[in-house]
Protein backbone atom coordinates (compact mmCIF):
# COMPACT_ATOMS: atom_id res chain seq x y z
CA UNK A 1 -33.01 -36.64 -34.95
CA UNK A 2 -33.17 -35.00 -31.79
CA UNK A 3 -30.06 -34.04 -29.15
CA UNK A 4 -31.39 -35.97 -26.26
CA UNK A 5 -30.99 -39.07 -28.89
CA UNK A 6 -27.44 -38.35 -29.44
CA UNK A 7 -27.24 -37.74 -25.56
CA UNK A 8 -28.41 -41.12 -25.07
CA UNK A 9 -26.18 -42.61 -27.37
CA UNK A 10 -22.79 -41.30 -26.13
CA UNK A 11 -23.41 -41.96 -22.84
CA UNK A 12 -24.05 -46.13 -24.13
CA UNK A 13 -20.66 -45.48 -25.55
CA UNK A 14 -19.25 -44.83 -22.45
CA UNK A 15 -20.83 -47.35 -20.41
CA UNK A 16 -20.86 -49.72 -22.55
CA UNK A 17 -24.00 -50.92 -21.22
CA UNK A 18 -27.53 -50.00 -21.83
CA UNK A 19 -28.75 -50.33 -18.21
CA UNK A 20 -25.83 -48.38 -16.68
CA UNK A 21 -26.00 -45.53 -19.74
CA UNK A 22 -29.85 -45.15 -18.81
CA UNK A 23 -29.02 -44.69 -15.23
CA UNK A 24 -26.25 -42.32 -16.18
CA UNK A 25 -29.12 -39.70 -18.13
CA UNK A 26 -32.01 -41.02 -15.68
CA UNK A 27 -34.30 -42.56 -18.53
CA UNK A 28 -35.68 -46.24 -18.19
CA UNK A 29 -33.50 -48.95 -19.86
CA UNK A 30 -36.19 -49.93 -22.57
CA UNK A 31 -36.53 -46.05 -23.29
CA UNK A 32 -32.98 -45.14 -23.78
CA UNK A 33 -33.20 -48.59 -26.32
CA UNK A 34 -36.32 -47.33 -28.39
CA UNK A 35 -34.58 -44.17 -27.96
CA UNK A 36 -31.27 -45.39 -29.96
CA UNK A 37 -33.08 -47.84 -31.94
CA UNK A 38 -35.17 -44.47 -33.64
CA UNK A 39 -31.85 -42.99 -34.22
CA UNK A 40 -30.39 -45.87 -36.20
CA UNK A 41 -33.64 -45.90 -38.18
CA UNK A 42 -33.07 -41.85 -38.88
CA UNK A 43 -29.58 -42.37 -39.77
CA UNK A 44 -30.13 -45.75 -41.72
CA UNK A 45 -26.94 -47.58 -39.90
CA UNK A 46 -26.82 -49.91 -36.60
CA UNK A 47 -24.83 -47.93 -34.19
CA UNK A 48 -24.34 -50.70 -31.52
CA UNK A 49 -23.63 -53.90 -31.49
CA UNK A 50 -26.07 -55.52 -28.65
CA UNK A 51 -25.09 -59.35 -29.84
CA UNK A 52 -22.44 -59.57 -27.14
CA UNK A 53 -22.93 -58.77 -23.29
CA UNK A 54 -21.35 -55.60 -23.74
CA UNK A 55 -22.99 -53.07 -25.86
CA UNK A 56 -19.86 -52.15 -28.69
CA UNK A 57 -20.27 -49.88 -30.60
CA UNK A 58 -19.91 -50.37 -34.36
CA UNK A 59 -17.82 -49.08 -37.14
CA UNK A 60 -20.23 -46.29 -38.22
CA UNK A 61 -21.20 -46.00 -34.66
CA UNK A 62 -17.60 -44.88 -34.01
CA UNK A 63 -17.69 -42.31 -36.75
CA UNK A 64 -21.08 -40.81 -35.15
CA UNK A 65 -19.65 -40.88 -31.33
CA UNK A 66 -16.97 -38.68 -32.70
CA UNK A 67 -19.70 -36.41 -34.58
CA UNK A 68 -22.10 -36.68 -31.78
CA UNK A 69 -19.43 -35.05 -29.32
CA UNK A 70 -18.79 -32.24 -31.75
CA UNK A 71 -22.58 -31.60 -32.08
CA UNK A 72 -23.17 -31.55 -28.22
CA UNK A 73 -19.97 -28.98 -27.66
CA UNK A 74 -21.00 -26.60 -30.47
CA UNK A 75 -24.95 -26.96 -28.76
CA UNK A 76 -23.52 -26.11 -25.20
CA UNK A 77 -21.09 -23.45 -26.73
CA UNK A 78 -24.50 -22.04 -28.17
CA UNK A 79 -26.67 -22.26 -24.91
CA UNK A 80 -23.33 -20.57 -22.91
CA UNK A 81 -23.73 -17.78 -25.31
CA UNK A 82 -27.38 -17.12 -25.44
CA UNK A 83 -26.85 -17.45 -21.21
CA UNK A 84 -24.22 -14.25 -21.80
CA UNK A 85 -26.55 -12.04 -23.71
CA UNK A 86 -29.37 -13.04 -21.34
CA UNK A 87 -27.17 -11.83 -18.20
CA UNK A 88 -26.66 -8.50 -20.34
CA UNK A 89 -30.61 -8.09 -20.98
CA UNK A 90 -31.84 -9.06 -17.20
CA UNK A 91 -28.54 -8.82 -14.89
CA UNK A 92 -27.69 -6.85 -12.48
CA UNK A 93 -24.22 -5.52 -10.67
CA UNK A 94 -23.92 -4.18 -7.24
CA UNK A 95 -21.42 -1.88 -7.19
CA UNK A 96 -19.75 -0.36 -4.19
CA UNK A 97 -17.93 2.92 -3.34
CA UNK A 98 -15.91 4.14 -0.18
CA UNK A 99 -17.93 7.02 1.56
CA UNK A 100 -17.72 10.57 0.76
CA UNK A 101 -15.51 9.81 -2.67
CA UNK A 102 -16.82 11.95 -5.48
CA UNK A 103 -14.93 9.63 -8.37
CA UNK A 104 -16.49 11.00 -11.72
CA UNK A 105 -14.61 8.23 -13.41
CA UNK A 106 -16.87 5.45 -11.75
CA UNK A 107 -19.76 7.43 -12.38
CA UNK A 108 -19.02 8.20 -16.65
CA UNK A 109 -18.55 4.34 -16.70
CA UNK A 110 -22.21 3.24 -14.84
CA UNK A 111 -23.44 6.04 -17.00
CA UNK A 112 -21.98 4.24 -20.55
CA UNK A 113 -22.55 0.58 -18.98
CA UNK A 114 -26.24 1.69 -18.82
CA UNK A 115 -26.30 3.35 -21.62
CA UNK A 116 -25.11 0.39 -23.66
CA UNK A 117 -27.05 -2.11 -21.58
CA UNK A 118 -30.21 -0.59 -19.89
CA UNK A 119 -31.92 -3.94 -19.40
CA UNK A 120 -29.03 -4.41 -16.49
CA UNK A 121 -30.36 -3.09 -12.51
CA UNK A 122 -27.47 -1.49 -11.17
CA UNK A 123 -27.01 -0.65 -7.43
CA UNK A 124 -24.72 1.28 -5.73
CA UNK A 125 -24.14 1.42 -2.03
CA UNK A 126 -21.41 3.40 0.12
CA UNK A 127 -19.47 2.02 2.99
CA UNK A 128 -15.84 2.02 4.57
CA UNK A 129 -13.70 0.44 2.52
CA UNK A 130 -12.53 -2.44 4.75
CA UNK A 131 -16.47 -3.97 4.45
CA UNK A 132 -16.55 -3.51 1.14
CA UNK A 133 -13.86 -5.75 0.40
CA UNK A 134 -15.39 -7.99 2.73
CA UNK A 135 -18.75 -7.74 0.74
CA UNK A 136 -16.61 -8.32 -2.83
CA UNK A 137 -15.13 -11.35 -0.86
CA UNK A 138 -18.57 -12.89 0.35
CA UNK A 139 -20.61 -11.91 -3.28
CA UNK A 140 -22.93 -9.56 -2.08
CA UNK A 141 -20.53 -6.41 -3.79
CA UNK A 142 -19.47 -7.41 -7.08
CA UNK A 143 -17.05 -4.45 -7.73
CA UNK A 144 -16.02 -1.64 -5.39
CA UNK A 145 -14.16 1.52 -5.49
CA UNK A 146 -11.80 1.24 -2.49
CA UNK A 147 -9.28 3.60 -0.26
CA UNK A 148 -5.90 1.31 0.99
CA UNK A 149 -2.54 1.08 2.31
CA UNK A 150 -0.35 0.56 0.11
CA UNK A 151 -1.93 -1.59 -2.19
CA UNK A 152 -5.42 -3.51 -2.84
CA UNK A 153 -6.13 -6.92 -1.22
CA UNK A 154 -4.20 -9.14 -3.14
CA UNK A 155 -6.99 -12.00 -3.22
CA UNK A 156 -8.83 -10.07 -5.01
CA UNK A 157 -9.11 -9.10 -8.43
CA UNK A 158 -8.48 -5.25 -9.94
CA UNK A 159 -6.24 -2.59 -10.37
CA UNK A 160 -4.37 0.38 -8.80
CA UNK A 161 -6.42 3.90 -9.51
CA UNK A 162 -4.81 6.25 -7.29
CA UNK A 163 -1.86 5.91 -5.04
CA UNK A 164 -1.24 9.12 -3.28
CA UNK A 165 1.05 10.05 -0.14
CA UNK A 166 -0.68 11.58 3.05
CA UNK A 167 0.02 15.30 3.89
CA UNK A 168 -0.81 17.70 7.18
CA UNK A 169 -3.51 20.11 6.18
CA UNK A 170 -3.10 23.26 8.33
CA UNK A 171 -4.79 26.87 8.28
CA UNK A 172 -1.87 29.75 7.76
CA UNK A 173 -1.69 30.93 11.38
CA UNK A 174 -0.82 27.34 12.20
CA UNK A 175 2.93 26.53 13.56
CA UNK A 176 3.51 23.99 10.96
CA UNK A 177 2.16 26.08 8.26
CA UNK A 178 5.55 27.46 6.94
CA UNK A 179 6.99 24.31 7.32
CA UNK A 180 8.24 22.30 4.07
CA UNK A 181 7.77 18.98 5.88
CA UNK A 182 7.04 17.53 8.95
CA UNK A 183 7.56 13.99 10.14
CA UNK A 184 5.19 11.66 12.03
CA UNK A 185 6.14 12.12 15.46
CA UNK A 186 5.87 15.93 14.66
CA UNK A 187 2.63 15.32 13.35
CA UNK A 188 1.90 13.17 16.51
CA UNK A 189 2.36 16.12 18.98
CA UNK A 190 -0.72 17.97 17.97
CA UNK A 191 -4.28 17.06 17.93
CA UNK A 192 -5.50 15.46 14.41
CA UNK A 193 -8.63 15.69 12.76
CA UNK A 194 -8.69 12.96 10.24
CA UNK A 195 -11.40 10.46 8.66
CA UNK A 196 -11.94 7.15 10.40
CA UNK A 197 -11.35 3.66 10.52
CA UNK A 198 -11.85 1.39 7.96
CA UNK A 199 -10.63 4.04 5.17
CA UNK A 200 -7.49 4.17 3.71
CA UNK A 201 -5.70 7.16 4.58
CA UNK A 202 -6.66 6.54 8.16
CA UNK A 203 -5.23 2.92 7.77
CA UNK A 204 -2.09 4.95 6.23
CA UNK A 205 -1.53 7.15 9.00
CA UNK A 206 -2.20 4.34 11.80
CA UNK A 207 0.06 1.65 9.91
CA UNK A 208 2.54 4.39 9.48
CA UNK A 209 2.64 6.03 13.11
CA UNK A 210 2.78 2.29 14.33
CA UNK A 211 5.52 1.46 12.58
CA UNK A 212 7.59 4.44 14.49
CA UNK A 213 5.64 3.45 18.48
CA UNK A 214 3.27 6.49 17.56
CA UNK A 215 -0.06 6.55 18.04
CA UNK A 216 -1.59 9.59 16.86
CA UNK A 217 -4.15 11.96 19.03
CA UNK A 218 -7.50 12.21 16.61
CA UNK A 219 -9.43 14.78 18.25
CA UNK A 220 -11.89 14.60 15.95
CA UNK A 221 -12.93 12.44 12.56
CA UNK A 222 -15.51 12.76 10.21
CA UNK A 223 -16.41 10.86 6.52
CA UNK A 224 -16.07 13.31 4.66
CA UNK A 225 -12.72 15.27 2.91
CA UNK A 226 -14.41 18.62 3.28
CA UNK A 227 -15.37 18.10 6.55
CA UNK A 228 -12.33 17.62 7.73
CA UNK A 229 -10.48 20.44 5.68
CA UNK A 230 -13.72 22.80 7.45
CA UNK A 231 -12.76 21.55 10.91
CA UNK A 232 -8.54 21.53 10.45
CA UNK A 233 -9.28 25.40 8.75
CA UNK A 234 -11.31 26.03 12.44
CA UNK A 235 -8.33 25.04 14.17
CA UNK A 236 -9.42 22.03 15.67
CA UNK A 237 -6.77 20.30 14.78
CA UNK A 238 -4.23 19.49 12.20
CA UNK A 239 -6.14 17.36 8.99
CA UNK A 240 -4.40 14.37 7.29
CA UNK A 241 -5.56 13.57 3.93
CA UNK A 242 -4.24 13.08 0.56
CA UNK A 243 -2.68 15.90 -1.56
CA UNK A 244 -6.06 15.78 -4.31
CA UNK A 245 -8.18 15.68 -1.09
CA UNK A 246 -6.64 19.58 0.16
CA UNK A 247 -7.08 21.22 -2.82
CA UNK A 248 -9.21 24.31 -3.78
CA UNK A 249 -8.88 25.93 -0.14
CA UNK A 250 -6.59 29.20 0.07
CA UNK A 251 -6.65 29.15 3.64
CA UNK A 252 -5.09 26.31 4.38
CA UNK A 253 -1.60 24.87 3.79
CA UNK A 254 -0.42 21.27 3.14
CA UNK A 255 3.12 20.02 4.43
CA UNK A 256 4.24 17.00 3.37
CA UNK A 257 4.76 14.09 5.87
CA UNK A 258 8.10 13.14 5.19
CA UNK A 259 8.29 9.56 6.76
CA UNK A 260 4.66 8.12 6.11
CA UNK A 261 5.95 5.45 3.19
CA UNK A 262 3.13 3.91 3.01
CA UNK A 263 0.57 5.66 -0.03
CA UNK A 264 -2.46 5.71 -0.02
CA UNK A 265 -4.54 4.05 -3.00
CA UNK A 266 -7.70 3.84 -4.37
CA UNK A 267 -8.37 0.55 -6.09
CA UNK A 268 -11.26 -1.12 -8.18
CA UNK A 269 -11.76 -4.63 -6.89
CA UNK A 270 -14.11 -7.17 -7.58
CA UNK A 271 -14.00 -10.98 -7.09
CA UNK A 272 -12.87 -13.87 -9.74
CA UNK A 273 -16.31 -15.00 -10.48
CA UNK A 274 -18.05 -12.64 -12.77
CA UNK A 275 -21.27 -12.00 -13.97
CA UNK A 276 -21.45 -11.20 -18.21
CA UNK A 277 -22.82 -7.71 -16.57
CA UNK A 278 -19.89 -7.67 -14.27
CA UNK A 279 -17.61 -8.32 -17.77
CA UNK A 280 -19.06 -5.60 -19.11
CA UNK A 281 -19.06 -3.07 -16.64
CA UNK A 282 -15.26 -3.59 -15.91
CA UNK A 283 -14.47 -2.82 -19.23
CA UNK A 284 -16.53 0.45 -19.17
CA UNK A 285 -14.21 0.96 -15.90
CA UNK A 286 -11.19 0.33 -17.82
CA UNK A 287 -11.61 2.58 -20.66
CA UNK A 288 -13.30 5.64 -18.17
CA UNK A 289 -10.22 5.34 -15.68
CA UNK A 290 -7.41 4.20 -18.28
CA UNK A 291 -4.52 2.26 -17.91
CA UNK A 292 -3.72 1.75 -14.19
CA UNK A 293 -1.20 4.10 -12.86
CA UNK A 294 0.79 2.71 -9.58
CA UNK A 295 2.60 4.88 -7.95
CA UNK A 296 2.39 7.69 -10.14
CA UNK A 297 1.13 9.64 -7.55
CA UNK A 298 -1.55 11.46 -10.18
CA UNK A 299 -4.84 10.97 -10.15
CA UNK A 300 -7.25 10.32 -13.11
CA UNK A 301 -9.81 13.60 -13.69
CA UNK A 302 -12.25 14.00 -11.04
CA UNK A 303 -10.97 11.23 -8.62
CA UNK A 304 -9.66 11.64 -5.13
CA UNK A 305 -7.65 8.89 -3.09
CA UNK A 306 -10.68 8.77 -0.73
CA UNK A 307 -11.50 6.63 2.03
């Protein structure tokens, strides 16, 4: 007995009708016959009934349309599972993080994702965050470490790492240093060195000075966190970033900005269709970053609302 046989045979039950059921599996008319003839032999029973001008199936054949489904199901279940641990052996994951974010979570779970499956190419590439949710959205990113405002895309799927307010970074000399807070259009009135478009605590302070008719003066911009605390500790101008971004620098201070209600987050995302690598990798994310955390405000070990 062999599965094409039983293939054969379900699809006469359906049709009812040999030359229609050897359309339906593209096999010649007096093949699919032989084909269901041998099987009758094998199982010592006439399946069909061909005396009438529809082909009926008979009691037994009833019975065996009924078995022959189950066989087929647990057969495909099989080949979907083999197809899983292939993915896992020869797959491979593109993964994408926002520029200039050092996020040792992401990086412990690629490490235990490889470890676990080494068969599995991974690639990472940087960008600003806004195209790499456009790369998750057209498949050529199939997770990505992204900065927002606010929250994540919402057609996409993932979870809330970091959500973070912004603050004004400022060396100790600076008028605003001794300040407690300072609000945007405070902020606004001096010259801001900040990172640029398409990251999220940019998109925070634009949404957020919009929202008040402010548009803020960026003297200068750069990629990186550090470069901007080096060129706000210069004087160059005031830095925005996120509190776990202006850490580790005596010299400088960070104010809070008291109207900017918009966080900023960091976010895994990836798209609904995934890979068994994907599968796997996300739960390596999962148990490297923990539970999401939204609005909490604290970031997991060695991450940074960046970008």
């Amino acid at each position: 007995m062999e599965l094409r046989q039983l293939k054969y045979f379900l699809a006469v039950a359906e049709e009812r009708n040999f030359t229609r059921a050897a359309e339906l599996v593209h096999i010649s008319q007096p093949g699919i016959s032989a084909q269901i003839r041998q099987l009758e032999g094998e199982l010592g029973a006439t399946l069909v009934d061909r005396t009438g001008r529809r082909a009926e199936l008979t009691a037994v054949g009833e019975a065996v349309r009924d078995h022959a489904r189950s066989v087929l199901a647990a057969v495909e279940v099989l080949r979907r599972a083999v197809d899983e641990m292939n993915g896992l052996v020869r797959g491979r994951v593109v993964v994408g993080m926002v520029r200039a974010c050092t996020v040792t979570p992401l990086f412990d779970a690629l490490s235990g994702f490889h470890l676990a499956h080494p068969g599995v190419e991974i690639s990472l590439v940087e960008d600003d965050s806004d195209r790499l949710v456009e790369r998750v959205r057209e498949g050529s990113v199939d997770l990505a470490l992204i900065g927002a405002a606010g929250r994540a895309p919402g057609d996409l799927d993932g979870w809330q790492v970091v959500s973070e307010p912004i603050v004004a970074v400022v060396p100790a000399g600076h008028p605003l240093a001794g300040r407690d807070g300072v609000t945007l259009a405070e902020l606004c009135a001096h010259p801001i060195v900040c990172l640029p478009p398409g990251t999220g605590i940019r998109a925070v302070l634009d949404r957020s000075a919009a929202a008040r008719g402010l548009t803020p003066a960026v003297a200068l911009q750069a990629s990186a966190p550090g470069a901007v605390l080096d060129l706000a500790a210069r004087g160059l101008g005031v830095g925005v970033l996120s509190p776990s971004m202006a850490t580790g620098r005596e010299e400088l201070r960070t104010v809070a900005v008291t109207d900017a209600d918009v966080p900023g987050v960091l976010a895994l995302v990836s798209a609904p269709a995934k890979s068994p690598a994907l599968r796997e990798l996300l739960l390596h994310c999962r148990r490297s970053f923990g539970a999401p955390r939204p609005g909490t405000g604290t970031a997991p070990t060695g991450a940074a609302a960046a970008g």
